[in-house]
N, C-alpha and C. Protein backbone atom coordinates (compact mmCIF):
# COMPACT_ATOMS: atom_id res chain seq x y z
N UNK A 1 -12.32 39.22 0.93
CA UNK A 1 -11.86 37.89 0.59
C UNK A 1 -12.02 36.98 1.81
N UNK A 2 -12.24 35.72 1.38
CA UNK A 2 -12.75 34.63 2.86
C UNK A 2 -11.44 34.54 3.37
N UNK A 3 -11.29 34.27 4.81
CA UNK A 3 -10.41 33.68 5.26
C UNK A 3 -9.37 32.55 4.74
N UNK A 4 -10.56 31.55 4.43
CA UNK A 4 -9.82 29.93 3.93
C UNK A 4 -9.56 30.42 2.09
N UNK A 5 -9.26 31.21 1.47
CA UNK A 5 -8.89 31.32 0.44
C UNK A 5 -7.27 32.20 0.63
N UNK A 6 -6.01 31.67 0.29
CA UNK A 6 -4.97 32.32 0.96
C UNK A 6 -4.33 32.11 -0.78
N UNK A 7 -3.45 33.38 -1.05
CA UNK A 7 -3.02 34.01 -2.14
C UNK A 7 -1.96 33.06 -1.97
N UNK A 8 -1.27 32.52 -3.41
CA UNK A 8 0.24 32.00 -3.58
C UNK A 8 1.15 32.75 -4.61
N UNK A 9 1.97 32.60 -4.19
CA UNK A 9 3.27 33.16 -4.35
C UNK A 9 2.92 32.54 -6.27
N UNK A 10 4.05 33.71 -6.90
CA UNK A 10 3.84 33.40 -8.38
C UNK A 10 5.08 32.77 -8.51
N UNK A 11 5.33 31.83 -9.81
CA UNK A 11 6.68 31.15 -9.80
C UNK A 11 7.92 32.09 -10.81
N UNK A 12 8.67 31.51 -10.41
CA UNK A 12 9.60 32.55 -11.16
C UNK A 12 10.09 31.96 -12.78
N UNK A 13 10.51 32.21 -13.61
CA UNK A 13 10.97 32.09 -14.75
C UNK A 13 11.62 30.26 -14.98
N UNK A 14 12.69 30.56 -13.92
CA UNK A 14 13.41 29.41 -13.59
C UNK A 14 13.01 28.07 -12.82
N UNK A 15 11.99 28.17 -11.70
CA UNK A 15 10.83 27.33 -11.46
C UNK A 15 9.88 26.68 -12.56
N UNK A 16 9.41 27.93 -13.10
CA UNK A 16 8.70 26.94 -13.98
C UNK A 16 9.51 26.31 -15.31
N UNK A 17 10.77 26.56 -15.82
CA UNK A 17 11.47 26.01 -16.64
C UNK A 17 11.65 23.91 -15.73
N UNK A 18 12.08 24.51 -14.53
CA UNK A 18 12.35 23.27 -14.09
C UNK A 18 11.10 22.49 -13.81
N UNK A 19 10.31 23.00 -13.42
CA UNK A 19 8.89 21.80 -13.88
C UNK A 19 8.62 21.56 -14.95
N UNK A 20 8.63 22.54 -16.16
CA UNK A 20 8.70 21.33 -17.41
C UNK A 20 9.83 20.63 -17.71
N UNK A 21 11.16 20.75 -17.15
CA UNK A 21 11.82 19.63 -17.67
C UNK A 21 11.45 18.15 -16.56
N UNK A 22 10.91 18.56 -15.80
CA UNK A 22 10.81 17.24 -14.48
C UNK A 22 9.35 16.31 -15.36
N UNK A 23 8.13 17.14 -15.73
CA UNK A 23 7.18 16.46 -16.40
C UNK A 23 7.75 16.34 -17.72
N UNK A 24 8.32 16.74 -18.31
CA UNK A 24 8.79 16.06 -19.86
C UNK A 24 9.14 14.86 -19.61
N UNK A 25 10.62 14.58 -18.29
CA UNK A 25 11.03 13.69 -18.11
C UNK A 25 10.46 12.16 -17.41
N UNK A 26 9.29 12.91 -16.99
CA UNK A 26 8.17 11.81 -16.03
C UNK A 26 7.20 11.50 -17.48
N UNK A 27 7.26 11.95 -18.40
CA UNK A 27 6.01 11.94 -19.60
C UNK A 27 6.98 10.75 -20.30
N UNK A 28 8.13 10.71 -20.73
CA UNK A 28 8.91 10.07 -21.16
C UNK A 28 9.49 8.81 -20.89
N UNK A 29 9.34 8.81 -19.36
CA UNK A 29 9.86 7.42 -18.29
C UNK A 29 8.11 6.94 -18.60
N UNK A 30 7.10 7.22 -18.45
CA UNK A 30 5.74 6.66 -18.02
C UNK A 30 5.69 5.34 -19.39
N UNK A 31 6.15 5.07 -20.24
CA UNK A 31 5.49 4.21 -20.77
C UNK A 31 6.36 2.88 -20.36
N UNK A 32 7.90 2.89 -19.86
CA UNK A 32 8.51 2.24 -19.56
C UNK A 32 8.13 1.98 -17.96
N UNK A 33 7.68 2.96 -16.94
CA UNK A 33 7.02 2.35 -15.89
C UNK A 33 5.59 1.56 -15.77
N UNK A 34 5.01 1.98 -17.14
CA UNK A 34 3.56 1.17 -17.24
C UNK A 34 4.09 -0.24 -17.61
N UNK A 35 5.15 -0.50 -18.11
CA UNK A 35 5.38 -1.65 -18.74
C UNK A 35 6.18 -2.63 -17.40
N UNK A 36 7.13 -1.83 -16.43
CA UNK A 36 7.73 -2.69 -15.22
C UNK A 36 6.14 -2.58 -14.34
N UNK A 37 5.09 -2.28 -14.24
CA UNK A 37 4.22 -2.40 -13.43
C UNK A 37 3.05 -3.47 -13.90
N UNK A 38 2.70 -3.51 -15.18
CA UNK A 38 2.55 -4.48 -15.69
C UNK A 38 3.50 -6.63 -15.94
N UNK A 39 3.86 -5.99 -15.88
CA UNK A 39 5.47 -7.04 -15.49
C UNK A 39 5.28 -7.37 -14.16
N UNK A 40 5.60 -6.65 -13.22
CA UNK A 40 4.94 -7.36 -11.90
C UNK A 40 3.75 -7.55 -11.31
N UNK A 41 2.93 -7.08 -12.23
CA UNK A 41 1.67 -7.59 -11.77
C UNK A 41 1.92 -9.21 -12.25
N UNK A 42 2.03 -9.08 -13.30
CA UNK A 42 1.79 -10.56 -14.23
C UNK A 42 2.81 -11.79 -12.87
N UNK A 43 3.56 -10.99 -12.44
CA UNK A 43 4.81 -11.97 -12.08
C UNK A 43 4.03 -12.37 -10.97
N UNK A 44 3.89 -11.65 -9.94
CA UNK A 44 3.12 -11.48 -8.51
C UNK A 44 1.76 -12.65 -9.23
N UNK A 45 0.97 -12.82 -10.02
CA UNK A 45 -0.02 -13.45 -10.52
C UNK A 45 0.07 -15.08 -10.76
N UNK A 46 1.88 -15.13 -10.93
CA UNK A 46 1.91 -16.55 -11.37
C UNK A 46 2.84 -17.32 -10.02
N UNK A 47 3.87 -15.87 -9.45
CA UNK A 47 4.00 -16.36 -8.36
C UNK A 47 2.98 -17.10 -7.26
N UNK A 48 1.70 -16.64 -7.58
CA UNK A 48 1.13 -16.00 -6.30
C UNK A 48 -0.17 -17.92 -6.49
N UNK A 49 0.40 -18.60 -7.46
CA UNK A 49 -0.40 -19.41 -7.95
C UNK A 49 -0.28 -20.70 -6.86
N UNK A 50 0.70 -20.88 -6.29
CA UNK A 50 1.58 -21.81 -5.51
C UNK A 50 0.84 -21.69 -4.20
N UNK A 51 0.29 -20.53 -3.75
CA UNK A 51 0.00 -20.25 -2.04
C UNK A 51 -0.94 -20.88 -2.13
N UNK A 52 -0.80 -21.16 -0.43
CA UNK A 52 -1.73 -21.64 0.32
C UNK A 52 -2.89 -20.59 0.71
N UNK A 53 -4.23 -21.39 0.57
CA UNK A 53 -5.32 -20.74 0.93
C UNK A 53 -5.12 -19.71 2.30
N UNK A 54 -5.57 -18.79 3.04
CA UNK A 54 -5.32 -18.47 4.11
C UNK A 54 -6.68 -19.47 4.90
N UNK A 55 -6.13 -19.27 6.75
CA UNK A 55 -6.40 -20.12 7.44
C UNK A 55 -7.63 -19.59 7.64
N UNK A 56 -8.78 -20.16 7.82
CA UNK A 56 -10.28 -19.63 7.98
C UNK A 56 -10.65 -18.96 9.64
N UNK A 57 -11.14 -18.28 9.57
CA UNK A 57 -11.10 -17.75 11.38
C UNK A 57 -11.20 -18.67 11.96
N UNK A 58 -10.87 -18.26 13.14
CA UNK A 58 -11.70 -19.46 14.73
C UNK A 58 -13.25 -18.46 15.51
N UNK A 59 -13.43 -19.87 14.98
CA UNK A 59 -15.49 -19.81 15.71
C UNK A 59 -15.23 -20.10 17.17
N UNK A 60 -15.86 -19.27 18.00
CA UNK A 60 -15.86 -19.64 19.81
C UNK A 60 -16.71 -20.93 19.74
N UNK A 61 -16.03 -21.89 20.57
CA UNK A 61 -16.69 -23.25 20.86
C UNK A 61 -17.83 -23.17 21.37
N UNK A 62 -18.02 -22.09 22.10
CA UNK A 62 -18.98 -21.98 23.39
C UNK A 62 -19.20 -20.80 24.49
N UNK A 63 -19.73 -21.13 25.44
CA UNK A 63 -19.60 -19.81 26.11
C UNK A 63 -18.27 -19.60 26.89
N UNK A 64 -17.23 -20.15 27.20
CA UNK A 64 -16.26 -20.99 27.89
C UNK A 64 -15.04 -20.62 26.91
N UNK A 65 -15.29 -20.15 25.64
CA UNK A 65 -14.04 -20.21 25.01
C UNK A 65 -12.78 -20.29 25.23
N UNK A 66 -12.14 -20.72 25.28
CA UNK A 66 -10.58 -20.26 25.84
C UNK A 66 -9.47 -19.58 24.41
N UNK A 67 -8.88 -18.47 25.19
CA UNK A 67 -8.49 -17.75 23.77
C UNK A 67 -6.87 -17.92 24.38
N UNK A 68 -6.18 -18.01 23.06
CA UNK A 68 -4.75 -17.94 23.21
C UNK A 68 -4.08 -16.71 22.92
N UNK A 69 -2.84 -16.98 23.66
CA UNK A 69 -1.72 -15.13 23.28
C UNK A 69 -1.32 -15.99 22.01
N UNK A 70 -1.03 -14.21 21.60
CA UNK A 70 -0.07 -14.06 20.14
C UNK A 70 0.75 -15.28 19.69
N UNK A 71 0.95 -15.13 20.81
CA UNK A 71 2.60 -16.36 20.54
C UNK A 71 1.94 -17.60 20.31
N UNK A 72 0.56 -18.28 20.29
CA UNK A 72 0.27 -19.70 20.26
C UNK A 72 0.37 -20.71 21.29
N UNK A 73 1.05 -20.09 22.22
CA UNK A 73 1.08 -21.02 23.35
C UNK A 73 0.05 -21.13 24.52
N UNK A 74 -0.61 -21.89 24.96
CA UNK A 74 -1.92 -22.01 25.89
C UNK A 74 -1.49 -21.16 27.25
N UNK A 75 -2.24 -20.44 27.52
CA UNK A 75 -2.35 -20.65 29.33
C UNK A 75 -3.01 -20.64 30.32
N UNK A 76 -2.75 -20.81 31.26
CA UNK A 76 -3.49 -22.07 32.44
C UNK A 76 -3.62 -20.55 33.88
N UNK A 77 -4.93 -20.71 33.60
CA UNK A 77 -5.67 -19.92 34.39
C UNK A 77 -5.16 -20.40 35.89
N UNK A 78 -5.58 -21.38 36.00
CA UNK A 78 -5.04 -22.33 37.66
C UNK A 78 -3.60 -21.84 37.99
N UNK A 79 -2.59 -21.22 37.09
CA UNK A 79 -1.10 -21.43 37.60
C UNK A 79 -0.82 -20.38 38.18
């Protein structure tokens, strides 16, 4: 047998009882989560109608560019 092929453990009686009640219960919730995910899509869609474009990059002026910190505030090479 290869190395990268490694044997798993078998489940017991009571394991696998409790995974079908966890997917019954996820089979059962899914049409009511397709419907809150749908719902906020739509919402996020009409919210989302109001924003502002985002700001377009900055093009270097030149060879000279001068670039600013994070914060927006200029600074002065000379100081």
């Amino acid at each position: 047998m290869p190395p990268y092929i490694r044997v798993m453990a078998h489940r017991t009686p009571a394991q696998l009882a409790n995974r079908r009640r966890v997917e019954r219960v996820i089979r059962a919730a899914a049409p009511a989560l397709d419907l809150l995910l749908f719902a906020g899509h739509q919402l996020s869609r009409v919210a989302g109608r109001n924003e502002l474009d985002p700001e377009p990059a900055r093009r270097p002026t030149g060879t000279g560019a001068v670039r600013t910190p994070l914060g927006g505030g200029t600074r002065r090479e000379d100081a």
